[in-house]
N, C-alpha and C. Protein backbone atom coordinates (compact mmCIF):
# COMPACT_ATOMS: atom_id res chain seq x y z
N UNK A 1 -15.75 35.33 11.25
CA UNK A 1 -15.45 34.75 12.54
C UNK A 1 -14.08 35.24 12.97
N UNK A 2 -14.41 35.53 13.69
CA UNK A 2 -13.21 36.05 14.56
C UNK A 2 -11.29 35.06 15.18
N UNK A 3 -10.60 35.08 15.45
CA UNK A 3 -9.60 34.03 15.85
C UNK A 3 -9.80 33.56 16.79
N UNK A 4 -10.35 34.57 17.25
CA UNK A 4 -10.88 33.77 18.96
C UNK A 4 -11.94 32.75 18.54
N UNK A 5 -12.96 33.28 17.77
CA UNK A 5 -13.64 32.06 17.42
C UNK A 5 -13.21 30.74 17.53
N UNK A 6 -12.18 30.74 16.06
CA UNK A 6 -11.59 29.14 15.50
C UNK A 6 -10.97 29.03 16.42
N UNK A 7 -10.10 29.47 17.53
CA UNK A 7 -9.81 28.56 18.45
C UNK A 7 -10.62 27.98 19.37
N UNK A 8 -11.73 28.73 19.63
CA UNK A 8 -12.70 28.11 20.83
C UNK A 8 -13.24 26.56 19.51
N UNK A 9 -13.40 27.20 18.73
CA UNK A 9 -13.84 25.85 17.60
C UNK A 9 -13.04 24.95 17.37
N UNK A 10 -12.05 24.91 17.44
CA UNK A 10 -10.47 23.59 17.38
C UNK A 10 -10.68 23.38 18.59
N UNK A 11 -10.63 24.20 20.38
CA UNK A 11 -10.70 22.87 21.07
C UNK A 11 -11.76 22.31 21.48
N UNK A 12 -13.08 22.64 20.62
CA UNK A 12 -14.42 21.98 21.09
C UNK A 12 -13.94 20.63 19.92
N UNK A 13 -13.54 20.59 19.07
CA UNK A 13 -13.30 19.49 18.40
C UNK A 13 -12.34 18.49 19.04
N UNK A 14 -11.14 18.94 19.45
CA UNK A 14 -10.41 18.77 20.51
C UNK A 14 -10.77 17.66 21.60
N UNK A 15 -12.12 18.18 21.81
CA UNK A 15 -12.44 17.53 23.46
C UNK A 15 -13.81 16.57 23.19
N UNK A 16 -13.67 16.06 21.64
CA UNK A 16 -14.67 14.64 21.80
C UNK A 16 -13.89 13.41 22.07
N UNK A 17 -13.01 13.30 22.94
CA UNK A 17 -12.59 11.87 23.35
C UNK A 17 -13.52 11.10 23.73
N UNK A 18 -14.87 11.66 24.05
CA UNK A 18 -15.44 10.25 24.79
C UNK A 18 -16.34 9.82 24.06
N UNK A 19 -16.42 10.41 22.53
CA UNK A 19 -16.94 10.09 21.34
C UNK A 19 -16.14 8.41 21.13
N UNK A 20 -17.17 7.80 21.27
CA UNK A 20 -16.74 5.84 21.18
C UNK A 20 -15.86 5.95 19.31
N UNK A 21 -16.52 6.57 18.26
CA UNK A 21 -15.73 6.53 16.88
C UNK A 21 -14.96 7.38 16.82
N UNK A 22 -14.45 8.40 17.76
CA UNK A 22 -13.00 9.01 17.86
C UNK A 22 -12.26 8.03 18.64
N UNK A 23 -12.12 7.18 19.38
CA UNK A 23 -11.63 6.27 20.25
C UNK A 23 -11.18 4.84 19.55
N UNK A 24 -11.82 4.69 18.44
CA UNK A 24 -11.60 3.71 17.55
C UNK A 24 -10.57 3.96 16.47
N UNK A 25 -10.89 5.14 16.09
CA UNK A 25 -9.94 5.99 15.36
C UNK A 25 -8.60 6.10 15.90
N UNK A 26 -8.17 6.55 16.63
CA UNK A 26 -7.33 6.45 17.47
C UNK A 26 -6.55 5.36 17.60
N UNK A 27 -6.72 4.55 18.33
CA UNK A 27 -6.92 3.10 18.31
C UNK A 27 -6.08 2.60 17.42
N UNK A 28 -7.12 2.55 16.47
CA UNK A 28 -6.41 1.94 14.79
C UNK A 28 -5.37 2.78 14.61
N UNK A 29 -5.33 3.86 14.65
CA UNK A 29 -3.97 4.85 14.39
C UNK A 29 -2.99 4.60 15.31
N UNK A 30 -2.91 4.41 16.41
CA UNK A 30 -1.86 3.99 16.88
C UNK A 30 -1.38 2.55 16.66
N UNK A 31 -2.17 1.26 16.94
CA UNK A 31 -1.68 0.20 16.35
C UNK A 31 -1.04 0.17 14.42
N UNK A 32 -1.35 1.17 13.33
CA UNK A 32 -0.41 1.07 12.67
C UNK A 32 0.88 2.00 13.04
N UNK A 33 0.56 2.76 13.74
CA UNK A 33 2.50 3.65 14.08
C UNK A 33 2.76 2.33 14.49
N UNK A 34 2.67 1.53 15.54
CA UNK A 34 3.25 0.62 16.21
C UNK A 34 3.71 -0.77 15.48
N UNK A 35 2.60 -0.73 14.46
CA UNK A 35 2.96 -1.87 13.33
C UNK A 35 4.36 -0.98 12.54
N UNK A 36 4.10 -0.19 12.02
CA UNK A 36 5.33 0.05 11.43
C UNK A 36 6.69 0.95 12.29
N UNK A 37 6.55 0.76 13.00
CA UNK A 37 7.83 1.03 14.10
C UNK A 37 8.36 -0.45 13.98
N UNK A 38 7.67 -1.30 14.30
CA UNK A 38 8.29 -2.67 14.70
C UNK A 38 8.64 -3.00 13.44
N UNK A 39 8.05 -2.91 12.23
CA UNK A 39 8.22 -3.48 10.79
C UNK A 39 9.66 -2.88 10.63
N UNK A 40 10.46 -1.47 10.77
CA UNK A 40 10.94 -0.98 10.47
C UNK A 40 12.33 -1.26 11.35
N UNK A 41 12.07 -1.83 12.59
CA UNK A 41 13.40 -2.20 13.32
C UNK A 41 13.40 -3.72 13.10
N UNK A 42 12.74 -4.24 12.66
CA UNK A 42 12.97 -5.73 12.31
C UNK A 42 13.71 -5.39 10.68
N UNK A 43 13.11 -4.30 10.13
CA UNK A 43 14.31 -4.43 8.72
C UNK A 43 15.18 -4.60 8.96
N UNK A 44 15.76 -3.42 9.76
CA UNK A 44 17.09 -2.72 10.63
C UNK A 44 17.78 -4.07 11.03
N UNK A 45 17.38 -4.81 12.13
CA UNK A 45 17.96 -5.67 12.52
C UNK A 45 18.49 -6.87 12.06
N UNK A 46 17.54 -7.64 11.18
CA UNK A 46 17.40 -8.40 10.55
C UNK A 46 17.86 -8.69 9.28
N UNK A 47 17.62 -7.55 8.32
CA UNK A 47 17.63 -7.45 7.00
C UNK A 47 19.04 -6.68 6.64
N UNK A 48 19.88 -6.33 8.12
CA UNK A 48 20.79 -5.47 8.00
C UNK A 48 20.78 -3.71 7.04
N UNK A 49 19.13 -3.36 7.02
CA UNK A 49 18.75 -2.41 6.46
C UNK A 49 19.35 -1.15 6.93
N UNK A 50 18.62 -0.70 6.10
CA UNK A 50 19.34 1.29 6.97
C UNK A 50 18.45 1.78 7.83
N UNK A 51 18.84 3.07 8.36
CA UNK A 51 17.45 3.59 8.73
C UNK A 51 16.62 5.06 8.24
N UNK A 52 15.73 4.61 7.32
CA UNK A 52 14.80 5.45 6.55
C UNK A 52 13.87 5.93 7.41
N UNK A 53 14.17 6.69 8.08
CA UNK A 53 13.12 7.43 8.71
C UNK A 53 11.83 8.14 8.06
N UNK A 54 12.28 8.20 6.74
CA UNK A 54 11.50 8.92 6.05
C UNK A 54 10.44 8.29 5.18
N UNK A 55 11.08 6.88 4.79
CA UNK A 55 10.18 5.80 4.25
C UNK A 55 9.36 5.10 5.18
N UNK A 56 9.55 5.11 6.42
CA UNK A 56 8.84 4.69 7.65
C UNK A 56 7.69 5.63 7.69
N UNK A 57 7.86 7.03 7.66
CA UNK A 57 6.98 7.87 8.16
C UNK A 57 5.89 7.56 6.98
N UNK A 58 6.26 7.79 5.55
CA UNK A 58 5.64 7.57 4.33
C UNK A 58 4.81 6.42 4.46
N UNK A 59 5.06 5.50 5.04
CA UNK A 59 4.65 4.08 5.41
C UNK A 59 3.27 4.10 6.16
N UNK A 60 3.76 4.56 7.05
CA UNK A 60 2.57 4.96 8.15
C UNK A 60 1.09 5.78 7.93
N UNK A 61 2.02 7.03 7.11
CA UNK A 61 1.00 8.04 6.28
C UNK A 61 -0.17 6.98 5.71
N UNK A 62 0.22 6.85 4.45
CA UNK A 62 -0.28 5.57 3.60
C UNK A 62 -0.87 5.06 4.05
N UNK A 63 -0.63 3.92 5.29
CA UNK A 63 -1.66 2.83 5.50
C UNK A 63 -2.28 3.61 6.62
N UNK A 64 -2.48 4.54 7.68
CA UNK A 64 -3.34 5.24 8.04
C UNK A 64 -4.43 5.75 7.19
N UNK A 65 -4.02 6.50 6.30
CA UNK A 65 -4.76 7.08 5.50
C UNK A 65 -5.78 5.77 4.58
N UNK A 66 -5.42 4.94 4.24
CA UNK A 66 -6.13 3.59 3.46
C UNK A 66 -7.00 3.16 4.89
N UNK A 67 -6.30 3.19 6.07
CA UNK A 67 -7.37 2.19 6.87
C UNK A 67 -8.51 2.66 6.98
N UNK A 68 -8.51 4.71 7.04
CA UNK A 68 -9.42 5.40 8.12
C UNK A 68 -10.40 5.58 6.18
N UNK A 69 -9.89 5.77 5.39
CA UNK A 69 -10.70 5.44 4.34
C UNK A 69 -11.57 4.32 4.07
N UNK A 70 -11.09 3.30 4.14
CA UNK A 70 -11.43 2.37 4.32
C UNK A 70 -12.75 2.18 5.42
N UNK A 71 -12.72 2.80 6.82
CA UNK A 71 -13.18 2.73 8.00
C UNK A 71 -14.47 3.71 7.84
N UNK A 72 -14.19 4.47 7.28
CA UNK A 72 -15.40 5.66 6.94
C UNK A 72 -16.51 4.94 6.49
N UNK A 73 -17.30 5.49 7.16
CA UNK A 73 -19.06 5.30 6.43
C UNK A 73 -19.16 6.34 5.57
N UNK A 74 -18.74 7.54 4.92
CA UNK A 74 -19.08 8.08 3.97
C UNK A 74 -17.91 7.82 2.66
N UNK A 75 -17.74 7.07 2.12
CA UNK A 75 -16.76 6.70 1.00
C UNK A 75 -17.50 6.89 -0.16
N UNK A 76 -17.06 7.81 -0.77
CA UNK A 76 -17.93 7.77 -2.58
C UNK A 76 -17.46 6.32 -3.16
């Protein structure tokens, strides 16, 4: 396959937004960035914490990755 190929093939993947379980996906992925944005300035503020940008991101990774596992119909 050619390059031209895989790109015409990345944005046909690209352009299932109106796929209802890409929309859910989504969804859930943004409400945890947003859970842990807020988790992470309430440390900050509150807890007089630092700011770990990097343990935040790690954070996010993680429980994205557990939810959409979790969320899958094909789980061994």
């Amino acid at each position: 396959m050619s390059l031209v190929g895989r790109r015409s093939n990345r944005r046909d993947q690209l352009r299932i937004g109106g796929d209802k379980n890409y929309k859910v996906v989504v969804q859930g992925l943004v409400a945890i960035a947003v859970w842990c944005i807020w988790k992470a300035r309430n440390g900050k503020m509150f807890d007089n914490g630092k700011d770990d940008s990097e343990e935040s991101f790690g954070e996010l990774r993680s429980l994205g990755f557990f939810w959409l596992n979790c969320r899958s119909k094909h789980r061994n």
